[in-house]
Protein backbone atom coordinates (compact mmCIF):
# COMPACT_ATOMS: atom_id res chain seq x y z
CA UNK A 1 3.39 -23.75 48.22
CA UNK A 2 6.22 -26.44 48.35
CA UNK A 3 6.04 -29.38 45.95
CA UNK A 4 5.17 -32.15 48.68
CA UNK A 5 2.25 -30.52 49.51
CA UNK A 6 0.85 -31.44 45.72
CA UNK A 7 2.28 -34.74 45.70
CA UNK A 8 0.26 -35.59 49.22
CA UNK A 9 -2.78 -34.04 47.91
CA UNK A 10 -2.60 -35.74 44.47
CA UNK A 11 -2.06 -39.25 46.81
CA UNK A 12 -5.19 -38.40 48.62
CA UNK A 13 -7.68 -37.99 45.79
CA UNK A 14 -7.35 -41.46 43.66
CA UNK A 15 -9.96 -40.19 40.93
CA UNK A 16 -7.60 -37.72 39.82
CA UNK A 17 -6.18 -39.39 37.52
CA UNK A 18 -9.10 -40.68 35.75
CA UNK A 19 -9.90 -37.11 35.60
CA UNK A 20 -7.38 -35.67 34.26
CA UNK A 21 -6.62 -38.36 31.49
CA UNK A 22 -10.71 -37.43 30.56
CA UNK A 23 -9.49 -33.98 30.20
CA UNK A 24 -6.63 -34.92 28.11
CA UNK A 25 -8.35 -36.63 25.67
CA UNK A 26 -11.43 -34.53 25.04
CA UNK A 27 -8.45 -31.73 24.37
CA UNK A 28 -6.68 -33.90 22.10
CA UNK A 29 -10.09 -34.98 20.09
CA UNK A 30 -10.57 -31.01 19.91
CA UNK A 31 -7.15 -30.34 19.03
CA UNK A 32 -7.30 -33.16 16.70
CA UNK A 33 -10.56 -31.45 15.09
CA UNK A 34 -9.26 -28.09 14.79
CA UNK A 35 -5.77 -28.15 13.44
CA UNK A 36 -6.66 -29.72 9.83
CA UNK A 37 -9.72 -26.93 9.54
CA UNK A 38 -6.98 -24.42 10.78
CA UNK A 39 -4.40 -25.75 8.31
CA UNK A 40 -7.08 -25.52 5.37
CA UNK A 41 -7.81 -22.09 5.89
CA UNK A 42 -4.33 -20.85 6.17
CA UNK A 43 -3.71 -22.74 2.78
CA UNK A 44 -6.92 -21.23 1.06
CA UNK A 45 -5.90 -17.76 2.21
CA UNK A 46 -2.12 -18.64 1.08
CA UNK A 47 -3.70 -19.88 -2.26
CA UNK A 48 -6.34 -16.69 -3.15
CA UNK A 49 -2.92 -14.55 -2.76
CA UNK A 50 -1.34 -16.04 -4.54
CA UNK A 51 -4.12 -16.06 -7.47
CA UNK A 52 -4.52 -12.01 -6.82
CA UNK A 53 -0.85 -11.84 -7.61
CA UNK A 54 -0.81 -13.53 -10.61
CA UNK A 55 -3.71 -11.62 -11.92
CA UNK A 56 -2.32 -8.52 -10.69
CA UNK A 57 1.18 -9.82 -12.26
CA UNK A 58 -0.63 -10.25 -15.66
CA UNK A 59 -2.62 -7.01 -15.70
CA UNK A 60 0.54 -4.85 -15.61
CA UNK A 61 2.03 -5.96 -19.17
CA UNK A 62 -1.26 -6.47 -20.83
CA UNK A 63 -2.17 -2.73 -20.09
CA UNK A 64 1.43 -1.93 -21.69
CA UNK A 65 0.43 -3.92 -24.97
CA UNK A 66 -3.18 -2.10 -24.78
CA UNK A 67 -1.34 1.39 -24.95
CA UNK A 68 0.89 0.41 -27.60
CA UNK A 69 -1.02 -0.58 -29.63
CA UNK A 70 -3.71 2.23 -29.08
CA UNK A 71 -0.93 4.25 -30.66
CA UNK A 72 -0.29 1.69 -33.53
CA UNK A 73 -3.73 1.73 -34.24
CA UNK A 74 -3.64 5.53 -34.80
CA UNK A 75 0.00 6.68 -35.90
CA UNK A 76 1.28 5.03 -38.58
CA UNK A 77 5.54 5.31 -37.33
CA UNK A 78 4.07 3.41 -34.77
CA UNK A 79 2.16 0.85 -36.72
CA UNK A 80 5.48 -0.06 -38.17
CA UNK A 81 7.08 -0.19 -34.77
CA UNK A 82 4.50 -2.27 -33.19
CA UNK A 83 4.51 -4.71 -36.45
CA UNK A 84 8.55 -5.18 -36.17
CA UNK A 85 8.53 -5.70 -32.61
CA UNK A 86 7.62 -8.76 -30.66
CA UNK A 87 4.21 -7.50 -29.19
CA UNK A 88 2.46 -10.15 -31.11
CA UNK A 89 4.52 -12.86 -29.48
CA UNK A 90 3.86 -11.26 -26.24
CA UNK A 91 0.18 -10.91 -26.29
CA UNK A 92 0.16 -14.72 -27.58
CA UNK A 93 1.79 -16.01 -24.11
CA UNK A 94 0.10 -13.32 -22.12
CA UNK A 95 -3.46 -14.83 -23.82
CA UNK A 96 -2.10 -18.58 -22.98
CA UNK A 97 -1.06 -17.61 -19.21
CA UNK A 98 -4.78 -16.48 -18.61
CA UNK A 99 -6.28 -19.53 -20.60
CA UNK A 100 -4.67 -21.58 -18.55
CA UNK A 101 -5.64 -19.97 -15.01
CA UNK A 102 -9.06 -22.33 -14.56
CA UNK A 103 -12.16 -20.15 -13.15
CA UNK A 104 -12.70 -22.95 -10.13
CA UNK A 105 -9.37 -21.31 -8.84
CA UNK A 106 -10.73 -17.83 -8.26
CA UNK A 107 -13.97 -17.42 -6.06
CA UNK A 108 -16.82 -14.65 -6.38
CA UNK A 109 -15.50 -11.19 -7.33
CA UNK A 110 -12.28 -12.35 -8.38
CA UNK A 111 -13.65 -14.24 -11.36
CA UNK A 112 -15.18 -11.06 -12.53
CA UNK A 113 -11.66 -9.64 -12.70
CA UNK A 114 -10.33 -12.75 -14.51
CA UNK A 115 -12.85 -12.22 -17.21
CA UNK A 116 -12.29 -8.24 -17.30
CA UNK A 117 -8.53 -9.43 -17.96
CA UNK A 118 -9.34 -12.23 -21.00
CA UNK A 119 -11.51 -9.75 -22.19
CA UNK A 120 -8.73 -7.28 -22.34
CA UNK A 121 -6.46 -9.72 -23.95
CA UNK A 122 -9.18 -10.80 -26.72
CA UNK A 123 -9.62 -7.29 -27.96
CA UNK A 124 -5.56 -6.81 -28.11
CA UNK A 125 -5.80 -10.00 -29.97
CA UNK A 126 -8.43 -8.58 -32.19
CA UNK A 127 -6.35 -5.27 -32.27
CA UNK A 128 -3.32 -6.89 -33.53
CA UNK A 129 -4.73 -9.36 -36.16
CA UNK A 130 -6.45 -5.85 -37.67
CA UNK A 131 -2.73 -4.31 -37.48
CA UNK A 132 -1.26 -7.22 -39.25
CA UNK A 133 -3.76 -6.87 -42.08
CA UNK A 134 -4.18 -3.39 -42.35
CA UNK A 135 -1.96 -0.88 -44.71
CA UNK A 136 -0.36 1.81 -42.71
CA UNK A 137 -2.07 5.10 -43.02
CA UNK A 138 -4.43 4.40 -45.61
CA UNK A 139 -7.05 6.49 -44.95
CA UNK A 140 -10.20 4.62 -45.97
CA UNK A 141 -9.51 2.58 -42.87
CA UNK A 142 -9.74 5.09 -40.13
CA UNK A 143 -12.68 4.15 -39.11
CA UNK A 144 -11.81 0.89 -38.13
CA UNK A 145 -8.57 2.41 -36.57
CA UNK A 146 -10.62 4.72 -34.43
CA UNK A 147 -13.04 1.39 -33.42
CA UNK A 148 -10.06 -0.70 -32.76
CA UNK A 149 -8.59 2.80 -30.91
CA UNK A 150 -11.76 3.18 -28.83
CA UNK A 151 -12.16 -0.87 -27.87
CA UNK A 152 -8.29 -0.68 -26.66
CA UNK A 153 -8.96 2.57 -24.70
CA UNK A 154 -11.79 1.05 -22.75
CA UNK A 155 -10.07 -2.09 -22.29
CA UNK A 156 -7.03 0.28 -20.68
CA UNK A 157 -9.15 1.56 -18.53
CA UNK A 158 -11.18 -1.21 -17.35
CA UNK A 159 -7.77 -2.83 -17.07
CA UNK A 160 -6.63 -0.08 -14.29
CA UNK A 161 -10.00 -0.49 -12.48
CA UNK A 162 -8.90 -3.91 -12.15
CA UNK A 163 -5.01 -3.41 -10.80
CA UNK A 164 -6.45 -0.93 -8.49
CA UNK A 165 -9.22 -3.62 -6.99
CA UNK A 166 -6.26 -6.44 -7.12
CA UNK A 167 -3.89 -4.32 -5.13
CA UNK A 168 -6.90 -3.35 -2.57
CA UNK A 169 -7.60 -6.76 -2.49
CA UNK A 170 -4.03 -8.11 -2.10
CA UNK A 171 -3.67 -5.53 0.77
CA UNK A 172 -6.77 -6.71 2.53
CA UNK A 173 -5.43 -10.55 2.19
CA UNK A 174 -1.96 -9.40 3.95
């Protein structure tokens, strides 16, 4: 098919043109439609990774402070390390980083996972307040250890439940 064989049949049909420009434009109004809702959704996808990261970033040293100081709570040599260490200090900015992640940013299950991770970092809290107060190895206060022991250990291991469902979920979101 040469090219002069198109340009005498576009000559022949005058309407063309009118069609084609119709065409055109009911592309462009569809184009015109669909990018922003495409952009939007590539940002909110962009956006939930990048919350799942942070919690997932925040989980890892929170579950460190949980396990030290599930052994502080029951050994006394490491009472006295946890108390000369900056753990407290830690905790305190790990605490402020999740107050300041607002719930409106995470949708459905991942606010459930927020809150598993504040509640994890209020019973450290707790846990470390007791330790500051507390006499190392005095015995009358085992049983608080062992409370404080027990609320840390469940906190650990709601804590891994919850980097296991980040990473799943930052997988699925690749």
């Amino acid at each position: 098919m040469s090219w002069e064989f198109v340009s005498c049949w576009i000559e022949h049909h005058p309407g063309l043109a009118s069609w084609v420009q119709a065409f055109g434009s009911i592309g462009a109004i569809i184009a015109a439609g669909y990018f922003p809702i495409a952009h939007e959704k590539v940002r909110e996808k962009r956006d939930r990774r990048n919350i799942l990261r942070t919690l997932s970033y925040l989980a890892d040293p929170l579950e460190k402070i949980m396990q030290q100081l599930s052994q502080a709570l029951l050994e006394t040599d490491y009472q006295n390390r946890w108390l000369a260490s900056d753990g407290s200090r830690q905790l305190s900015v790990l605490g402020k980083a999740l107050t300041e992640i607002p719930a409106s940013m995470v949708v459905a299950f991942e606010v459930t996972l927020l809150t598993d991770l504040k509640f994890a970092c209020e019973c450290a809290i707790e846990a470390d307040q007791y330790l500051k107060v507390s006499n190392p190895g005095a015995i009358r206060q085992l049983p608080e250890n062992i409370d404080h022991y027990n609320a840390c250990r469940n906190c650990i291991e709601r804590l891994q439940l919850v980097k296991n469902t980040l990473s799943g979920l930052i997988e699925a979101n690749q």
